[in-house]
Protein backbone atom coordinates (compact mmCIF):
# COMPACT_ATOMS: atom_id res chain seq x y z
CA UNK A 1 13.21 -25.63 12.64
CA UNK A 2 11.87 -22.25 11.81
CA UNK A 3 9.51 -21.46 8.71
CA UNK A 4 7.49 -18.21 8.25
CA UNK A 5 5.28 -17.99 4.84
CA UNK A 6 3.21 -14.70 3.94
CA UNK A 7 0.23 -15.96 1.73
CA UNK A 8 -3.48 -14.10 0.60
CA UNK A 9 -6.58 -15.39 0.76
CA UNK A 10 -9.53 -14.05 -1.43
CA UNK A 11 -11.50 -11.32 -0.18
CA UNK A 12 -15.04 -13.04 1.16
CA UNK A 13 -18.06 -10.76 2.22
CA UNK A 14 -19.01 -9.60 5.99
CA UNK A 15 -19.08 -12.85 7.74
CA UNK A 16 -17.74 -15.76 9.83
CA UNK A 17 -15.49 -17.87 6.89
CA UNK A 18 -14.22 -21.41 7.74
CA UNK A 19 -10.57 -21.53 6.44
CA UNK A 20 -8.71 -24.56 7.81
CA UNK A 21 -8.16 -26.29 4.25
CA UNK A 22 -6.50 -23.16 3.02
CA UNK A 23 -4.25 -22.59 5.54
CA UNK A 24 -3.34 -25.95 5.42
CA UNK A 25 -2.49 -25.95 1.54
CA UNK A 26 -0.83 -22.75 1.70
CA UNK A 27 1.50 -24.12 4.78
CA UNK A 28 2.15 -27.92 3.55
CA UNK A 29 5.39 -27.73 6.09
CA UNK A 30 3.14 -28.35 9.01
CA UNK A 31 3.67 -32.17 7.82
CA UNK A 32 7.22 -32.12 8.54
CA UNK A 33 6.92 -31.09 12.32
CA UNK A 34 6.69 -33.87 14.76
CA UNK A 35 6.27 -31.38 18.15
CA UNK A 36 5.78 -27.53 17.51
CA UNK A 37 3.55 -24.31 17.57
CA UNK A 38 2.08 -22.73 14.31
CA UNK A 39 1.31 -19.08 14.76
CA UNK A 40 -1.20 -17.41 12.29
CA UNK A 41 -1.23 -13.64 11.99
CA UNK A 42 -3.64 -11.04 9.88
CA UNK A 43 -2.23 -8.00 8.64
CA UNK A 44 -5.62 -6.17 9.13
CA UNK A 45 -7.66 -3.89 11.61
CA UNK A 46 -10.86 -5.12 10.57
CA UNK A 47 -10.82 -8.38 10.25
CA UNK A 48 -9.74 -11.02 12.88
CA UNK A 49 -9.23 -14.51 13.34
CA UNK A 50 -10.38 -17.22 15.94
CA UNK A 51 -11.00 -20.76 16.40
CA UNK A 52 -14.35 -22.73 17.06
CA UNK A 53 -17.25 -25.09 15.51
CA UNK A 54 -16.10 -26.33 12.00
CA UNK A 55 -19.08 -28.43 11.39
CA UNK A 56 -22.35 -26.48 11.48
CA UNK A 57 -22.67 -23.43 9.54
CA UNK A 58 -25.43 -21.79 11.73
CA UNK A 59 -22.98 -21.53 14.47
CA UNK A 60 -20.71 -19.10 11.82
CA UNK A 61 -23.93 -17.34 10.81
CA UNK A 62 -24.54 -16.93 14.93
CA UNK A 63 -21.75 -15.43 15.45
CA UNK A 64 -21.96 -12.62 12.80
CA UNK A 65 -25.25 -11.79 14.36
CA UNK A 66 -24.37 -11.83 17.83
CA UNK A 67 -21.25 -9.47 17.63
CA UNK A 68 -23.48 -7.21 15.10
CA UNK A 69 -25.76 -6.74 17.76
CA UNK A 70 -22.77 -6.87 20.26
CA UNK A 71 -20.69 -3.95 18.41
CA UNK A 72 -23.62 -2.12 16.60
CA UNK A 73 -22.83 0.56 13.38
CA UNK A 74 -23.38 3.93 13.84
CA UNK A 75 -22.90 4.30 17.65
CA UNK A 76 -23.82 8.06 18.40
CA UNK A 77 -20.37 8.00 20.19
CA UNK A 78 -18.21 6.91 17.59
CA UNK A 79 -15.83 9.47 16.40
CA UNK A 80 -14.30 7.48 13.42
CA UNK A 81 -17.14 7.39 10.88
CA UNK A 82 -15.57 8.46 7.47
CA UNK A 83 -14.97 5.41 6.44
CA UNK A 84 -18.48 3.80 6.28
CA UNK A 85 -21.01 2.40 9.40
CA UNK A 86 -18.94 -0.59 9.03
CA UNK A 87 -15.28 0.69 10.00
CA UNK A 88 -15.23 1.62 13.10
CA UNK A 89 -17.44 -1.39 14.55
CA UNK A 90 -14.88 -3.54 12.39
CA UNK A 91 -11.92 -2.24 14.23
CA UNK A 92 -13.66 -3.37 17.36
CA UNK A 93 -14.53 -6.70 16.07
CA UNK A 94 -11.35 -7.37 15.34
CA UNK A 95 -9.69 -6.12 18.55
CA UNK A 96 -12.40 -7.97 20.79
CA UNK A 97 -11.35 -11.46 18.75
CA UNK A 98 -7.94 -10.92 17.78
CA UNK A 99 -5.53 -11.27 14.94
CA UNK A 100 -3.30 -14.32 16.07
CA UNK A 101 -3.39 -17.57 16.28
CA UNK A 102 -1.67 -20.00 18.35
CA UNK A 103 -2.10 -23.46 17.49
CA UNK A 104 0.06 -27.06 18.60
CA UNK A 105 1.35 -29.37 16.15
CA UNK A 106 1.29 -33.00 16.86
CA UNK A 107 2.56 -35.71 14.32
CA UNK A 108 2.33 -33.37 11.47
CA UNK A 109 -1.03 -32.10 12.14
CA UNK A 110 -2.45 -29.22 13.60
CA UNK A 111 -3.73 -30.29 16.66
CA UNK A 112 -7.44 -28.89 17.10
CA UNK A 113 -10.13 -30.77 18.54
CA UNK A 114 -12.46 -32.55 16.50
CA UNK A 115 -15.01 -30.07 16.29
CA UNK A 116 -12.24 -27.31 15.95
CA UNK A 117 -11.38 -24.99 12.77
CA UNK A 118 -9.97 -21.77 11.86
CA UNK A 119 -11.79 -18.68 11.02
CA UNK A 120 -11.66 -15.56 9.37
CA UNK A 121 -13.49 -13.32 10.69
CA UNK A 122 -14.52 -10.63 7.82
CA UNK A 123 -15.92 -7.84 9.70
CA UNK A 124 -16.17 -4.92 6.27
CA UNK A 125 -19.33 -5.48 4.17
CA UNK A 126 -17.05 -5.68 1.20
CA UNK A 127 -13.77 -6.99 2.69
CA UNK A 128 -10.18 -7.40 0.57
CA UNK A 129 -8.33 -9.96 0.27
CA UNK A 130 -6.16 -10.47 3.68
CA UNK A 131 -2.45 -11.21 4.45
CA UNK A 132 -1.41 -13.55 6.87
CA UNK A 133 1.79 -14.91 8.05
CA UNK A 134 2.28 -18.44 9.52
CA UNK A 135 4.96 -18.65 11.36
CA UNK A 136 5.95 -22.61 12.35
CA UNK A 137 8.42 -23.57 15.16
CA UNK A 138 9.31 -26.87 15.95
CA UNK A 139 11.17 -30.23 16.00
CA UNK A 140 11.45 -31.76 12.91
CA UNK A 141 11.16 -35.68 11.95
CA UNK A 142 14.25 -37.35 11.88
């Protein structure tokens, strides 16, 4: 079985955003699959996506400041500047993290760890809205 859904989520200021409950309601289908892979794709250069502590909201908030400091604005080397301080160290951001998922499905459920959700990683100080596109794979309950 093969099922690929485009979908939006709202745009969210410059931060570290736990989104596992929207993905989820946006791809319902994920309850159908009794073995298979869900793939999760942004169609963005500055933002990004990963997986990692869904429980304590410091660790988000840790994050944003450790890959500020990590991938600073305004770099006296950076070239691409016109559009903002933010750009450029976005485009980094989201190169450095990535901007797929891969995640197993087990018995209808992502399988992530307990501790595990999805993020998007918003790396504009006034970010869109972002388009993904889960693509699911996998054998089907019989």
């Amino acid at each position: 079985m093969w099922i690929q859904k485009e979908f939006q989520l709202t745009a969210r200021p410059r931060g570290f955003h736990l989104i596992t409950n929207e993905v989820l309601q946006a791809f319902p289908d994920i309850n159908q699959i009794e073995c298979g892979l869900f793939n999760l794709f942004i169609k963005h250069t500055s933002a990004s996506l990963t997986i990692n502590e869904n429980a304590d909201a410091t660790v988000r908030a840790d994050f944003e400041s450790h890959f500020n400091k990590f991938v600073p604005e305004r770099a006296p080397y950076y070239q691409h500047d016109y559009e903002g301080d933010d750009d450029m160290p976005a485009h980094l951001k989201s190169s450095i993290l990535g901007v797929s998922l891969n995640i197993p499905i087990s018995q209808g459920s992502l399988n992530l760890g307990i501790w595990q959700g999805i993020y998007l990683c918003e790396h504009r100080n006034h970010g869109s809205s972002r388009s993904l596109v889960a693509t699911l794979s996998g054998q089907a309950y019989e």
